[in-house]
Protein backbone atom coordinates (compact mmCIF):
# COMPACT_ATOMS: atom_id res chain seq x y z
CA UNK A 1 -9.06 -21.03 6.36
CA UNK A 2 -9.18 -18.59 2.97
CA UNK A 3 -7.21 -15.25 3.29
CA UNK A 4 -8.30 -12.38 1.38
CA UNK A 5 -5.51 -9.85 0.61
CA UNK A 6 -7.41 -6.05 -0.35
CA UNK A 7 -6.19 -2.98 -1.69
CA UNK A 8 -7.59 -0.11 -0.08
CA UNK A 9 -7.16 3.48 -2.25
CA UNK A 10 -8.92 2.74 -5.76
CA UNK A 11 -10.53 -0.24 -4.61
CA UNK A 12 -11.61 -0.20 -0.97
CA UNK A 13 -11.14 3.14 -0.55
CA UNK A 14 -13.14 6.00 -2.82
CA UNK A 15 -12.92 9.74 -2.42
CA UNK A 16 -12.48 9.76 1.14
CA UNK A 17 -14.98 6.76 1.70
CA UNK A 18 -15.75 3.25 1.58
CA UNK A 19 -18.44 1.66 -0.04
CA UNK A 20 -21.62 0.07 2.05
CA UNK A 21 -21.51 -3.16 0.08
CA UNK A 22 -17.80 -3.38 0.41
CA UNK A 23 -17.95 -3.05 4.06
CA UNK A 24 -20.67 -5.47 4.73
CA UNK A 25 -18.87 -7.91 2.27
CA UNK A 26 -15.97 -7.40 4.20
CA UNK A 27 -18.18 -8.40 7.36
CA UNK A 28 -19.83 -11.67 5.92
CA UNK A 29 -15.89 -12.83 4.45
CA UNK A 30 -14.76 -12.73 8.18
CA UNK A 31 -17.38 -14.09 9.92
CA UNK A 32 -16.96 -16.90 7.20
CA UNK A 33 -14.05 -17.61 9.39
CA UNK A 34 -11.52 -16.31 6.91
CA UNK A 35 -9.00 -13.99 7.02
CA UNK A 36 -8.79 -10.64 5.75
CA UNK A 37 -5.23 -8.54 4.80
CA UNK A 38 -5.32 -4.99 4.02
CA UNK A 39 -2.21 -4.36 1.42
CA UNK A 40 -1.17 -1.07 0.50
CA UNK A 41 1.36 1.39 0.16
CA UNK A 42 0.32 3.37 2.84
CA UNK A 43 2.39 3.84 6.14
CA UNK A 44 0.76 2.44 9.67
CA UNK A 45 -0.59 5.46 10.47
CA UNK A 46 -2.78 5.83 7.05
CA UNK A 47 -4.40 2.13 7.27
CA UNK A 48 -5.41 3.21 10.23
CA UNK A 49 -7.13 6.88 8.93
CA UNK A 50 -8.53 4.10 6.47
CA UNK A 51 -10.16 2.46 9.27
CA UNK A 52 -11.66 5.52 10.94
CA UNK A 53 -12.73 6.67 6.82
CA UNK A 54 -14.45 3.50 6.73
CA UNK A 55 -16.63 3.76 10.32
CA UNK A 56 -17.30 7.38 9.09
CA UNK A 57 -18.70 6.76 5.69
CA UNK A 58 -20.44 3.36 6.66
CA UNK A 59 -20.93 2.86 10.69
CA UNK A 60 -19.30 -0.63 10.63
CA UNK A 61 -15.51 0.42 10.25
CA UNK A 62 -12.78 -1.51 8.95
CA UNK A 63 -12.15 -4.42 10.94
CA UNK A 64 -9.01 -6.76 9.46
CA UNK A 65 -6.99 -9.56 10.81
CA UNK A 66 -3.32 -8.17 9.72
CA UNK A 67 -2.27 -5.39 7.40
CA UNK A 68 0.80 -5.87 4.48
CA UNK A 69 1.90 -1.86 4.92
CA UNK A 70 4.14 0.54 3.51
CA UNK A 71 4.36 -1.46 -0.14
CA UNK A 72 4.84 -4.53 1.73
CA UNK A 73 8.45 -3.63 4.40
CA UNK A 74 6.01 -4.15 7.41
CA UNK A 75 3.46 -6.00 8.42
CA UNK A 76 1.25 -5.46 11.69
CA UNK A 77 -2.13 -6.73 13.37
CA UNK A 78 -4.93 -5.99 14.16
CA UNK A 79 -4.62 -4.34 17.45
CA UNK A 80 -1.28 -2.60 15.56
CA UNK A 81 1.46 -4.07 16.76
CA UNK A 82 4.57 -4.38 14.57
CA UNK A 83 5.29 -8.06 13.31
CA UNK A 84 7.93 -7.78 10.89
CA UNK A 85 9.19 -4.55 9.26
CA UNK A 86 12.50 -3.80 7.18
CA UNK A 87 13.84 -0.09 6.87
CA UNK A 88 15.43 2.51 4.29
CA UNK A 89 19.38 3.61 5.37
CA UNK A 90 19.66 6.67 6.73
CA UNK A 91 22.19 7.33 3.77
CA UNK A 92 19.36 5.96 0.91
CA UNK A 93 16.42 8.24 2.36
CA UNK A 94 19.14 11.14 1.65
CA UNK A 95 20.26 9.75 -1.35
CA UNK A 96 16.63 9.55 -2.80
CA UNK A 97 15.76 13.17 -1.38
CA UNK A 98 18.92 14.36 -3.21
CA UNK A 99 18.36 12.56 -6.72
CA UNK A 100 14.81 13.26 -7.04
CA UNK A 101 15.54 16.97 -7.75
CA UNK A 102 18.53 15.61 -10.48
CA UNK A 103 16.68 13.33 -12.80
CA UNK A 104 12.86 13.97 -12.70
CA UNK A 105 12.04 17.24 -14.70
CA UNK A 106 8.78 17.25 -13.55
CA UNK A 107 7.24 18.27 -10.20
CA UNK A 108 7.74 15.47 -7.27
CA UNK A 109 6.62 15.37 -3.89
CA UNK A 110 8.84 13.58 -1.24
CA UNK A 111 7.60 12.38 1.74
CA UNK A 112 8.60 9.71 4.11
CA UNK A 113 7.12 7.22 6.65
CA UNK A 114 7.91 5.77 9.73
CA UNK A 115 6.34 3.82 11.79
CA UNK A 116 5.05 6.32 14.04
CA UNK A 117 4.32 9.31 11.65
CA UNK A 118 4.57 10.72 7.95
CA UNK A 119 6.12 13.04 6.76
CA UNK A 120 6.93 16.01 4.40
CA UNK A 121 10.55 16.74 2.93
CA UNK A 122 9.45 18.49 -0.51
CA UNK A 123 5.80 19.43 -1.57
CA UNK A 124 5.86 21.86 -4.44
CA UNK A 125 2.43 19.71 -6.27
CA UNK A 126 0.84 20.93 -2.57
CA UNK A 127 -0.77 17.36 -1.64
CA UNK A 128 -0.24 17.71 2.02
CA UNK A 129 -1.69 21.03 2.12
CA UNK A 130 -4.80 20.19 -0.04
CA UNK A 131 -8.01 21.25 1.80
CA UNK A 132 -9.00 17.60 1.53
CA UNK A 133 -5.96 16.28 3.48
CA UNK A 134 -6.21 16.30 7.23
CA UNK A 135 -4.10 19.14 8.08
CA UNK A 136 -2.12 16.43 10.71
CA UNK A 137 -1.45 14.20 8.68
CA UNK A 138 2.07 14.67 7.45
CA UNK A 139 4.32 16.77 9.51
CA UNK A 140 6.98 19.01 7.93
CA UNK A 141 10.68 18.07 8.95
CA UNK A 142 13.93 18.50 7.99
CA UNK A 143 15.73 15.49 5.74
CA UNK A 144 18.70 16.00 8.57
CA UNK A 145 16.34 15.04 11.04
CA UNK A 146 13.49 12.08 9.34
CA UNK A 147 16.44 10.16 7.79
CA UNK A 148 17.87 8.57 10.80
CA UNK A 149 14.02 8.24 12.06
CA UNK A 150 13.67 4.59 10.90
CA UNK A 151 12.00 5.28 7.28
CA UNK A 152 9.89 1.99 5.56
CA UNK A 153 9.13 3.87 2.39
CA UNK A 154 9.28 7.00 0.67
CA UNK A 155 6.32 8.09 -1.36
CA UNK A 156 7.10 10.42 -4.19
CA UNK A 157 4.06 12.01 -5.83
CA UNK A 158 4.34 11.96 -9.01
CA UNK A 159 0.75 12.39 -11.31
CA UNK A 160 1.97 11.98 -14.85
CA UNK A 161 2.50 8.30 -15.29
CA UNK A 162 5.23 8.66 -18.06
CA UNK A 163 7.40 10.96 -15.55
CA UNK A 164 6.72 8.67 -12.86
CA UNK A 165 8.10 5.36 -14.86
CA UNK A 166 11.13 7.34 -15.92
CA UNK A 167 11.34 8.59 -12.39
CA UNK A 168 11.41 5.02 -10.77
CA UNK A 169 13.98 3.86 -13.70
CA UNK A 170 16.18 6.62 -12.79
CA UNK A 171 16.39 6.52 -8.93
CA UNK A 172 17.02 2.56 -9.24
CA UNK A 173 20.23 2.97 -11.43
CA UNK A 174 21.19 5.92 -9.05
CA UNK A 175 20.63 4.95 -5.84
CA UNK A 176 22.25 1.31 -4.34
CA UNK A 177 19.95 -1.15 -2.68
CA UNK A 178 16.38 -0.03 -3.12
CA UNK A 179 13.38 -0.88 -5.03
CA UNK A 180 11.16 1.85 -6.69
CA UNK A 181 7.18 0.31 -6.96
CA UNK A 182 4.40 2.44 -9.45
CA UNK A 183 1.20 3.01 -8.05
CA UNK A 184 -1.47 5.55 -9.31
CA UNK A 185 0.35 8.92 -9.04
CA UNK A 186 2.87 7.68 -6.97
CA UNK A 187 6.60 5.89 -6.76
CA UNK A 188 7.05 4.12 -3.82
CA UNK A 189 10.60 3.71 -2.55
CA UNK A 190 11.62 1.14 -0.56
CA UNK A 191 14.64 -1.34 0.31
CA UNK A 192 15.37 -3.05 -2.13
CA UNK A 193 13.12 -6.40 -2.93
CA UNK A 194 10.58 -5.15 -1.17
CA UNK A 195 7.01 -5.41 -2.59
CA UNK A 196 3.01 -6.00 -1.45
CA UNK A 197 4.04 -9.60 -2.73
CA UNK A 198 7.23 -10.41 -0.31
CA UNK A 199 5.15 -8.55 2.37
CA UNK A 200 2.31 -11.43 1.85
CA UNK A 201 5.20 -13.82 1.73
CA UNK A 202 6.39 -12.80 5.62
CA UNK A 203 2.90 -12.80 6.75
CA UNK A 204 2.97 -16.46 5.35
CA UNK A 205 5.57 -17.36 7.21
CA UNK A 206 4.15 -15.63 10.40
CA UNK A 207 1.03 -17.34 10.04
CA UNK A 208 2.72 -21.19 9.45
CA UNK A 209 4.69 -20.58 12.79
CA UNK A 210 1.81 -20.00 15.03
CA UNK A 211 0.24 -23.18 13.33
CA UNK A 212 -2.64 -21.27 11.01
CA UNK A 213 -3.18 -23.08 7.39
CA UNK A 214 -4.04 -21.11 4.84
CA UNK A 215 -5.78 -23.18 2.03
CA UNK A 216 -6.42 -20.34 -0.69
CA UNK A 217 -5.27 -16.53 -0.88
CA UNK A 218 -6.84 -14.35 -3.05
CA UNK A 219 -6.16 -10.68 -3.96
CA UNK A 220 -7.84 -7.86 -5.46
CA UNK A 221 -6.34 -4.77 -6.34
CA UNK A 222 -6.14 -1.65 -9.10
CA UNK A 223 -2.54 -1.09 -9.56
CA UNK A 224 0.90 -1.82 -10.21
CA UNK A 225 2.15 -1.94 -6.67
CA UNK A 226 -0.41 -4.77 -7.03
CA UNK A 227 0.88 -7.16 -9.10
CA UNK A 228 3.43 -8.54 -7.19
CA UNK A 229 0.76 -9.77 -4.38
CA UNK A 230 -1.25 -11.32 -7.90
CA UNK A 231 1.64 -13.13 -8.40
CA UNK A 232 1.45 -14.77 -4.61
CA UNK A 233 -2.51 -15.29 -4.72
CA UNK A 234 -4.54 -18.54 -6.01
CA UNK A 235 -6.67 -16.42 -7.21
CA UNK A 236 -6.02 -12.68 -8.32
CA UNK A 237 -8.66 -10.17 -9.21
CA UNK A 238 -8.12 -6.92 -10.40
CA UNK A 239 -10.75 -4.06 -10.34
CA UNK A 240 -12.60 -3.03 -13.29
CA UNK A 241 -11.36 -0.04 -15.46
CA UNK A 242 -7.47 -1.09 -13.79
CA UNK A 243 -4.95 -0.55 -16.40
CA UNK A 244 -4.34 -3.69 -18.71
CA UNK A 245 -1.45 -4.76 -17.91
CA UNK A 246 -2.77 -4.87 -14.12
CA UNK A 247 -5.97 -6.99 -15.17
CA UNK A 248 -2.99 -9.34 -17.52
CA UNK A 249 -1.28 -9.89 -14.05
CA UNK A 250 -4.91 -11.20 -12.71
CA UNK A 251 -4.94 -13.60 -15.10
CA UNK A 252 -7.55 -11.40 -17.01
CA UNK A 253 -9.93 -11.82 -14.00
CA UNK A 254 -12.17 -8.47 -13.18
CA UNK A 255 -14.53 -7.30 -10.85
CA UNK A 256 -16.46 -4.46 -10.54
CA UNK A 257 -15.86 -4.13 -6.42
CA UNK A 258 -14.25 -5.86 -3.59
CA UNK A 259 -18.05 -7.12 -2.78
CA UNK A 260 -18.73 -8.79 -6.16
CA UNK A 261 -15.01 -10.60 -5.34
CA UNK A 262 -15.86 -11.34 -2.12
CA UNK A 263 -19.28 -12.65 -3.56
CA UNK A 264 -17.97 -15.07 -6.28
CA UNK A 265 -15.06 -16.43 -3.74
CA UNK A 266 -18.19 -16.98 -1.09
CA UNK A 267 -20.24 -18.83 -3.88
């Protein structure tokens, strides 16, 4: 059995859609009898607006054996029960909320996710009240109240990439015991260690106990937050146009979609 570990936004997932050829390539890779892991940043509750993007945009939805989520503190599957997760203090999702503010001199966003719901502490950039956000998908609360609400990560939205490396630098040398991961406009905080990469590694583990061999893994992604699963893959991919340091960590390998991937690993 061959697992397939995916990225979704930037290379599953496209303005609000998913390609046709992805999703039937998706299709033929599981039927195949192998197994395919959504890995991403985003909480529980997005993977699963993922899935209902993907039956929207291509009537065959997004059907997946287990999903690495939150930059890799849980993992779940498929019918969305909770297999392994690891949590933020209540006193680090303050201590983040509070810091942000001190060292970034640009604009942040901080929101936080559970494993129930997302939500809002700060928007001044205005993502959660974009026109092209579902207007339920984060719900406003105060940091009193989400930090002792069992937090996996904190995306901060952050869309200048210099601000948001100095950002992540900062909050790691000011704040004890977490882990700050880059992704395309964003810095996902987490506890510390955690990455898409040690998320593969529990699911791994999971896997080996309930008897399952896996005899390759591969993994495709865009992004920074992607590099540590590259590092725990056979055979890493990175999408075409990804930042160079991103298609370094693939070992140089490109495609230009998750279908040509799934097409050369099929071969």
């Amino acid at each position: 059995m061959r697992l397939l570990a995916t990225d979704l936004d930037g290379t599953l997932v496209f303005h609000h859609a998913v390609g046709q050829a992805d999703a039937e390539a998706l299709v033929r890779w599981r039927e195949a009898g192998n197994l395919l892991v959504l890995a991403t940043g985003r909480s529980v509750q997005l993977v699963q607006h993922a899935v209902e993007v993907a039956r929207a945009s291509t009537s065959i939805g997004l059907d997946f054996d287990y999903a690495v989520c939150a930059t890799g503190t849980t993992v779940i599957d498929a019918a969305g029960r909770v297999r392994r997760t690891r949590m933020l203090e209540a006193d680090q999702v303050r201590e983040v909320t509070r810091a942000v503010g001190i060292v970034s001199d640009a604009p942040v966003s901080v929101f936080a996710s559970t494993l129930e719901r997302d939500y809002v502490l700060d928007d001044p950039i205005g993502l959660s009240t974009d026109q092209r956000t579902p207007a339920d998908r984060f719900t406003a609360a105060p940091l009193s109240r989400v930090a002792a609400l069992g937090v996996t990560s904190m995306p901060l939205h952050v869309p200048d990439p210099r601000a948001a490396e100095a950002l992540a630098r900062a909050l790691e040398e000011t704040v004890d015991g977490i882990s700050c991961t880059r992704s395309t406009g964003f810095v996902d905080v987490t506890a510390a260690g955690e990455s898409k990469g040690t998320g593969l590694e529990r699911l791994a583990e999971l896997l080996a106990s309930q008897g399952q061999g896996v005899s390759e893994v591969a993994a495709v992604g865009d992004s920074w937050n992607d590099i540590s699963m590259f590092t725990h893959a056979d055979t890493p991919c990175a999408i075409a146009g990804a930042p160079a340091d991103v298609v370094a960590a693939a070992g140089g390998r490109t495609a230009p979609s998750v279908a040509a991937f799934i097409d050369a690993l099929m071969a």
